[in-house]
N, C-alpha and C. Protein backbone atom coordinates (compact mmCIF):
# COMPACT_ATOMS: atom_id res chain seq x y z
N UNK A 1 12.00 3.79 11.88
CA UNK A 1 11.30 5.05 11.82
C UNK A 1 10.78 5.26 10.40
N UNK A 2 9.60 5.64 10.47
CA UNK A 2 9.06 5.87 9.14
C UNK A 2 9.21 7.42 8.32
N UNK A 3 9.62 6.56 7.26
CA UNK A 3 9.86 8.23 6.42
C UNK A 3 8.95 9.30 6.28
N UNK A 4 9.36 10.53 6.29
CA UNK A 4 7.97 11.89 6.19
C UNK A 4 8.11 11.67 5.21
N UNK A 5 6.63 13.19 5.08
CA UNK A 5 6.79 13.58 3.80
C UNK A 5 7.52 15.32 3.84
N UNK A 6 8.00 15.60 2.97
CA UNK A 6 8.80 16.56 2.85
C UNK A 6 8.29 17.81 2.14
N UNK A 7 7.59 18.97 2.78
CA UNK A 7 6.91 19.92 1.81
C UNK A 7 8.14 21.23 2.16
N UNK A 8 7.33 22.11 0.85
CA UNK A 8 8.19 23.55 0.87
C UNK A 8 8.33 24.04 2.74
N UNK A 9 7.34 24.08 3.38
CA UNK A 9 7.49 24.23 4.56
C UNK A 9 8.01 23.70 5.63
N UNK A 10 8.27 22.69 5.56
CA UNK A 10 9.17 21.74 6.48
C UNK A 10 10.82 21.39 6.41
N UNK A 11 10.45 21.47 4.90
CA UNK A 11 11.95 21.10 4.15
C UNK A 11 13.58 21.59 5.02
N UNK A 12 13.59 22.83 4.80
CA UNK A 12 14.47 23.37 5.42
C UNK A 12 14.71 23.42 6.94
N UNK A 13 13.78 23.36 7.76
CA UNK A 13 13.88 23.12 8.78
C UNK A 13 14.43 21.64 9.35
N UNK A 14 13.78 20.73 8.51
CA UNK A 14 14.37 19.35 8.40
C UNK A 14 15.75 19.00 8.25
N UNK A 15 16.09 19.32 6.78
CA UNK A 15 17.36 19.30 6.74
C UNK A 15 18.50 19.90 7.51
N UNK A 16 18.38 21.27 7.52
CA UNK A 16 19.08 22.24 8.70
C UNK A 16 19.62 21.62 9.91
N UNK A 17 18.65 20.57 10.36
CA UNK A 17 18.73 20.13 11.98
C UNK A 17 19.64 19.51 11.97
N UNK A 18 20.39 19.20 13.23
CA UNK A 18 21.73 18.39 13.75
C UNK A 18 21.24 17.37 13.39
N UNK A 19 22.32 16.07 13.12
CA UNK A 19 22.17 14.55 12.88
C UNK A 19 22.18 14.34 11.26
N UNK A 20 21.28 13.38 10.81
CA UNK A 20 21.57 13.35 9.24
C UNK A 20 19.94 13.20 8.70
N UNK A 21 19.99 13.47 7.82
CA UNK A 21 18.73 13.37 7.04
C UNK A 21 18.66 13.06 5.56
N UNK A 22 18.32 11.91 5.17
CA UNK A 22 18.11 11.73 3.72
C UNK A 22 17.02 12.08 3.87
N UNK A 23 17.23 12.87 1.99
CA UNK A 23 16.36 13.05 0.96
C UNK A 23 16.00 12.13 -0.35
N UNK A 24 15.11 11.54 -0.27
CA UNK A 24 14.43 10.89 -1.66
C UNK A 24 13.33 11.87 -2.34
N UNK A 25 14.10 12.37 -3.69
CA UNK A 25 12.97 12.82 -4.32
C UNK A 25 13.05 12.12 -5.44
N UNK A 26 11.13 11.93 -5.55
CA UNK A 26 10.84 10.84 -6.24
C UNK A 26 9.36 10.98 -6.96
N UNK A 27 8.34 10.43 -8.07
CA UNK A 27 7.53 10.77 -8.48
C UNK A 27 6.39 9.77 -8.91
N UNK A 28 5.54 9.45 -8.42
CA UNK A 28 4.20 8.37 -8.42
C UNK A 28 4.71 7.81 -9.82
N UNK A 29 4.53 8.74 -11.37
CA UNK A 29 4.92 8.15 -12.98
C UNK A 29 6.19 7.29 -12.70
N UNK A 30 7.17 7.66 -11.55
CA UNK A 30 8.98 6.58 -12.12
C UNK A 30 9.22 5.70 -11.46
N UNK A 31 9.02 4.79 -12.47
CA UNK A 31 9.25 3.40 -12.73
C UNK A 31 10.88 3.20 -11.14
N UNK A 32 11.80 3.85 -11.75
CA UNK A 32 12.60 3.16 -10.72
C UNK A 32 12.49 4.19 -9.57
N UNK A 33 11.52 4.86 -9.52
CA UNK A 33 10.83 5.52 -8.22
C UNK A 33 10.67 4.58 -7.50
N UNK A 34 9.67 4.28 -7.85
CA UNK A 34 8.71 3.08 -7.23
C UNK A 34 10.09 1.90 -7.05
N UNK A 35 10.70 0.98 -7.84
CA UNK A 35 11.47 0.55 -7.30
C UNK A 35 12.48 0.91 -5.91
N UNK A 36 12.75 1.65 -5.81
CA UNK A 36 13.28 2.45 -4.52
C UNK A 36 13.20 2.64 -3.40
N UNK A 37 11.57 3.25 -3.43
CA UNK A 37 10.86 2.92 -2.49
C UNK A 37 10.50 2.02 -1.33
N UNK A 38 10.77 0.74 -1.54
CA UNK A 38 10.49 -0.37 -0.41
C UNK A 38 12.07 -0.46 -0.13
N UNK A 39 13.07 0.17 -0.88
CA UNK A 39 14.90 -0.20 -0.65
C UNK A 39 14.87 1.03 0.97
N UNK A 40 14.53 2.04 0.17
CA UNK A 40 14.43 3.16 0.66
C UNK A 40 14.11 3.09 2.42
N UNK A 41 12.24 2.48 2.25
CA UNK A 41 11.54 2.54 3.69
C UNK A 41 12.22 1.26 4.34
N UNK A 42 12.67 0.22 3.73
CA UNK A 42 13.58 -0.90 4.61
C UNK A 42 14.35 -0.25 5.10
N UNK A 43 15.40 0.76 4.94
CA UNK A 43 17.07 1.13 5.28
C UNK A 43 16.09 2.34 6.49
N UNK A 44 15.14 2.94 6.47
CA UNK A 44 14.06 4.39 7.33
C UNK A 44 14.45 3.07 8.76
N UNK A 45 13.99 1.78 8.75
CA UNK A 45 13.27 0.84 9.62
C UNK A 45 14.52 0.13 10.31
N UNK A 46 16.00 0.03 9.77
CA UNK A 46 17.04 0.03 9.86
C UNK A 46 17.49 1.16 10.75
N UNK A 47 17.77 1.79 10.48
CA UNK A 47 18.35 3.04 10.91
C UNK A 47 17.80 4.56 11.63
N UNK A 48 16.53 4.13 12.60
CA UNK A 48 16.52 4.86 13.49
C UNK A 48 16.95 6.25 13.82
N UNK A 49 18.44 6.11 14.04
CA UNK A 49 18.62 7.33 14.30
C UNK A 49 18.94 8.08 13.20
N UNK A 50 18.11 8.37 12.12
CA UNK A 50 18.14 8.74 10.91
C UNK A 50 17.26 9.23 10.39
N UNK A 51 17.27 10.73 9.73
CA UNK A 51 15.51 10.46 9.59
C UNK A 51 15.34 10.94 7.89
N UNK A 52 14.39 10.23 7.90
CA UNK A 52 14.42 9.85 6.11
C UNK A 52 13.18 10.47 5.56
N UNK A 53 13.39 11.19 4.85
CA UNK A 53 12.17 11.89 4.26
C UNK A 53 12.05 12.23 2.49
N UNK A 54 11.13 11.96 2.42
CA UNK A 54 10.59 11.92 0.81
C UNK A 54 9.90 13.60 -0.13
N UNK A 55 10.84 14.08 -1.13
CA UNK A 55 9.96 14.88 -1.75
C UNK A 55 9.43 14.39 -2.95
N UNK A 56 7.94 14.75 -3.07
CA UNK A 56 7.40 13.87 -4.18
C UNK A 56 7.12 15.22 -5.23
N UNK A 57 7.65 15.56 -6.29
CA UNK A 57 8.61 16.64 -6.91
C UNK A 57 7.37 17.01 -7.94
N UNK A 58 6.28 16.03 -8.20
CA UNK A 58 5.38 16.47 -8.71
C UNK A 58 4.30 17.94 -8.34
N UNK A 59 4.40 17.17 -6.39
CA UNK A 59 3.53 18.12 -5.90
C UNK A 59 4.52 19.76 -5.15
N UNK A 60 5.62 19.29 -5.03
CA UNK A 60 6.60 20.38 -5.01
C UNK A 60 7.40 20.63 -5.64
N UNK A 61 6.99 21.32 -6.57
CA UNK A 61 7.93 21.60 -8.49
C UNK A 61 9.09 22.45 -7.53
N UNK A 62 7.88 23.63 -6.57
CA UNK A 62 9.49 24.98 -6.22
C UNK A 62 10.45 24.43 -5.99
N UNK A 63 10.24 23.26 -4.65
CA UNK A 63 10.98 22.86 -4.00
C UNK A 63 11.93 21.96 -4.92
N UNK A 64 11.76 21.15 -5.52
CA UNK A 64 12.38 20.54 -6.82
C UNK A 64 13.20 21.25 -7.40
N UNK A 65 12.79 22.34 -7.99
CA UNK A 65 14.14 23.27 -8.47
C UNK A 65 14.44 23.84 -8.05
N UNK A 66 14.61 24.27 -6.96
CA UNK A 66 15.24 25.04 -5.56
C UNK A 66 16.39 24.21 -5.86
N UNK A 67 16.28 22.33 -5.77
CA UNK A 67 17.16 21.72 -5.18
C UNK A 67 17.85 21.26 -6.16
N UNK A 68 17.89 21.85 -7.56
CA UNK A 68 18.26 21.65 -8.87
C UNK A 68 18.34 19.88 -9.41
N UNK A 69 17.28 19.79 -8.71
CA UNK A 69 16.68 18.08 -9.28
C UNK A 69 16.17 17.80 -11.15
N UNK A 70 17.36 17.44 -11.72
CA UNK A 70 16.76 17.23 -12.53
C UNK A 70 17.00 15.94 -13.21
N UNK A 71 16.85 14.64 -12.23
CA UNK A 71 16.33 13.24 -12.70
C UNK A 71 16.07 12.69 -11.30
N UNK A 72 15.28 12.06 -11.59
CA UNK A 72 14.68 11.11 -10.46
C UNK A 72 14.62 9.95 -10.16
N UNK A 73 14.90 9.17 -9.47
CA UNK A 73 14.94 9.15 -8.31
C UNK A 73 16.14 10.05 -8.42
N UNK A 74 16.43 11.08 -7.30
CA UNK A 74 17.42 11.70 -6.77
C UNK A 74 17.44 11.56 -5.21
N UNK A 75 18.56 10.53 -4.97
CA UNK A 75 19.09 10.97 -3.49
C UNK A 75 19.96 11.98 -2.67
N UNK A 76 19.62 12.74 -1.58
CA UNK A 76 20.26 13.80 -1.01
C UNK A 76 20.83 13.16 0.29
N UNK A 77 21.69 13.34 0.89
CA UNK A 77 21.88 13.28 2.19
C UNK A 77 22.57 14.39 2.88
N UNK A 78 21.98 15.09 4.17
CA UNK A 78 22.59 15.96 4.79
C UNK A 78 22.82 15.77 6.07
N UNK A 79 24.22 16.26 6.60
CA UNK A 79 24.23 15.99 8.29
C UNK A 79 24.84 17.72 9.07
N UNK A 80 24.61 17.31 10.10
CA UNK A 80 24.71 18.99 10.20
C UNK A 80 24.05 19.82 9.85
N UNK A 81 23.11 19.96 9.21
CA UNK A 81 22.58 21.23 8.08
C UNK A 81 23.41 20.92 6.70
N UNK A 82 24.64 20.80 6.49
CA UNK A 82 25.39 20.49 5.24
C UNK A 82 25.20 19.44 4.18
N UNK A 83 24.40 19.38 3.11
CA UNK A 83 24.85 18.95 1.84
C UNK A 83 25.90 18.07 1.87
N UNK A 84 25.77 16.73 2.14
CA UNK A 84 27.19 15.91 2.28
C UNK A 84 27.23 15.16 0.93
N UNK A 85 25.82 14.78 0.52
CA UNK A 85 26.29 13.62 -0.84
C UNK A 85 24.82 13.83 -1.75
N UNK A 86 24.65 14.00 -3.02
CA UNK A 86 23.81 13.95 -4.01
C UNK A 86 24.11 13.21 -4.71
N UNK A 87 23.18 12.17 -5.46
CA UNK A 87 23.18 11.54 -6.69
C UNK A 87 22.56 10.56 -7.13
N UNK A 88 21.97 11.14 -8.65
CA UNK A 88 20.35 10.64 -9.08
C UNK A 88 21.01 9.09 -9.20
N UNK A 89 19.68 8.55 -9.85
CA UNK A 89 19.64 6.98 -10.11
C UNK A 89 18.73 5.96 -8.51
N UNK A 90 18.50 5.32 -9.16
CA UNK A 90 17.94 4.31 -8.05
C UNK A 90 19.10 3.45 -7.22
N UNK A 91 19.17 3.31 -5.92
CA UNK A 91 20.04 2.75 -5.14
C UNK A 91 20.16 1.68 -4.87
N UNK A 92 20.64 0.18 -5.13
CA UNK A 92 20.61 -1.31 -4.06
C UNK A 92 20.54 -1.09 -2.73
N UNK A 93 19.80 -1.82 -2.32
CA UNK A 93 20.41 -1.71 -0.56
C UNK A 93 21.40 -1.98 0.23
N UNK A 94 22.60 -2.47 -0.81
CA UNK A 94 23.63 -2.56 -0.13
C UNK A 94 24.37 -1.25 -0.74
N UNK A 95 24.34 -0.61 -2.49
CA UNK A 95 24.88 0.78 -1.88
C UNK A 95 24.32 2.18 -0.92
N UNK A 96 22.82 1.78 -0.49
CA UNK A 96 21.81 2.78 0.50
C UNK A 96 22.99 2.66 1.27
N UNK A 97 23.20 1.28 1.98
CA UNK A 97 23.70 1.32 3.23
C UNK A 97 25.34 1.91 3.39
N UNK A 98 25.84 1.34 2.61
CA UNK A 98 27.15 2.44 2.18
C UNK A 98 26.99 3.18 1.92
N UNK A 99 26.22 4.19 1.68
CA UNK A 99 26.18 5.83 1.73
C UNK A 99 25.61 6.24 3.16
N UNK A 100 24.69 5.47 4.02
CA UNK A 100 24.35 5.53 4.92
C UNK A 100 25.57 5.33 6.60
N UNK A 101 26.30 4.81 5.97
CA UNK A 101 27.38 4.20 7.00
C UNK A 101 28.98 5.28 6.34
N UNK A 102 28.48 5.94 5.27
CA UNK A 102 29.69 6.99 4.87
C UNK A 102 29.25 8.38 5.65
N UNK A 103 28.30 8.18 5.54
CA UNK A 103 27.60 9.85 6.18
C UNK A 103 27.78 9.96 7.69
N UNK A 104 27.45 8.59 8.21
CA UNK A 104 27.51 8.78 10.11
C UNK A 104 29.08 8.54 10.21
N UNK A 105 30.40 8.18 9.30
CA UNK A 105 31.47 8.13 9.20
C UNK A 105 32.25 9.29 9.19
N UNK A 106 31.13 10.30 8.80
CA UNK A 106 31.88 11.89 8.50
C UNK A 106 33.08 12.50 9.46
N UNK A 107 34.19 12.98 9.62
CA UNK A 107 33.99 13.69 10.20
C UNK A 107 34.24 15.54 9.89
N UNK A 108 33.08 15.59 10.80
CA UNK A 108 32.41 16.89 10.46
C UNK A 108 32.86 18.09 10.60
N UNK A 109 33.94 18.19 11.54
CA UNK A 109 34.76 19.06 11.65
C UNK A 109 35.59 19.26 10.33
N UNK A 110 36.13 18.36 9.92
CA UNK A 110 36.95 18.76 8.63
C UNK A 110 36.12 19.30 7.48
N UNK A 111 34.90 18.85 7.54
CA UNK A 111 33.56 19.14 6.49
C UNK A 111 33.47 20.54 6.63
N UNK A 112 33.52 20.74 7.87
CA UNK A 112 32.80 22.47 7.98
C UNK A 112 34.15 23.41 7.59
N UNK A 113 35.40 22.76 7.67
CA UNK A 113 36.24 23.55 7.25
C UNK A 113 36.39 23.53 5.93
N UNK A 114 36.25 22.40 5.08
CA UNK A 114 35.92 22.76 3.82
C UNK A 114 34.94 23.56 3.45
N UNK A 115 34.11 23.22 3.46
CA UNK A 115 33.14 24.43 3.31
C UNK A 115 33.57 25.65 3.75
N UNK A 116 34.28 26.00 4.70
CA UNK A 116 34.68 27.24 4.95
C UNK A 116 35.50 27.63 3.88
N UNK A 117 36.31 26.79 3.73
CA UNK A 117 37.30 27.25 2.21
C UNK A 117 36.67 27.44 1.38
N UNK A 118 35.56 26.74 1.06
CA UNK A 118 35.16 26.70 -0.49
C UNK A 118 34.59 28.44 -0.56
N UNK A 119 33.83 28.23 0.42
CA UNK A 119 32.45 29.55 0.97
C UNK A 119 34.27 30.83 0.63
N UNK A 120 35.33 31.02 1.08
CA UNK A 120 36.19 32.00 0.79
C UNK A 120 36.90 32.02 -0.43
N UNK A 121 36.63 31.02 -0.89
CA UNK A 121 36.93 31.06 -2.20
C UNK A 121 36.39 31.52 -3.42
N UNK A 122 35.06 31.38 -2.99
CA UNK A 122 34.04 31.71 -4.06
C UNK A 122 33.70 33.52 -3.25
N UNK A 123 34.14 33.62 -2.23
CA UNK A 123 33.87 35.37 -1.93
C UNK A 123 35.03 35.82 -2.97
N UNK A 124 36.44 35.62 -2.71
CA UNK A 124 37.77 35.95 -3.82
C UNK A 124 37.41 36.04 -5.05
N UNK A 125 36.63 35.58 -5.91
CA UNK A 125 36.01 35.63 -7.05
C UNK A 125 35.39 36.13 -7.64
C-alpha cells in the first residue's frame, strides 16, 4: 500500500482511526530524509495492513508544531488513535520493521489503561 500524504485536514482523522498508522515527517532539504524514504515506502509495500503516511513539515509548519517535531526525519506510530512510539533520526529497515512488528505486538488493553493512569494523574496535579 502506498503511503499518503498527510495534511492539517486529514491528519487527525487518520491517525484517530482503529489499526495503526505511521507517521514520517520529513522535508525535500534532509539529506537523511531522503535516505528514508525508499526504507520507509519498501516497509508501506510490506505491510498492507498498515497505513503509512508522510508529513512534509515544510508545507505543514502548524501541523509540525502541533506535533512538537523538532528534528527530522521524525517517526510517529499510532494504533488505536494512541501515540504508541516517537523518535527522530533515520531508521534501517530492519529497525522499521521492529518497531513495526512492536506496534501490531501491543497489547492494547493494557495501553489504554495506562493512559488512563497517566490522563488521572496529571488531573491530581
Amino acid at each position: 500500500m502506498p503511503t499518503i500524504d498527510l495534511t492539517q485536514d486529514v491528519f487527525e482523522s487518520t491517525v484517530s482511526s482503529d489499526g495503526i498508522t505511521l507517521v514520517d515527517f520529513w522535508a525535500e532539504w534532509c539529506g537523511p530524509c531522503k535516505a528514508f524514504g525508499p526504507v520507509y515506502e519498501e516497509a508501506s509495500n510490506q505491510h498492507p495492513d498498515v497505513t503509512f503516511g508522510k508529513v512534509d513539515t515544510e508545507a505543514e509548519q502548524a501541523l509540525s508544531q502541533a506535533a512538537n517535531i523538532r528534528s527530522i526525519p521524525t517517526l510517529m506510530a499510532f494504533r488505536d488513535g494512541i501515540l504508541v512510539f516517537s523518535q527522530p533520526g533515520a531508521l534501517p529497515a530492519s529497525s522499521l520493521e521492529e518497531v513495526i512488528t512492536a506496534v501490531k505486538g501491543l497489547d492494547m488493553e493494557d495501553v489504554r489503561k495506562q493512559v488512563a493512569q497517566a490522563q488521572q494523574e496529571a488531573e491530581k496535579n
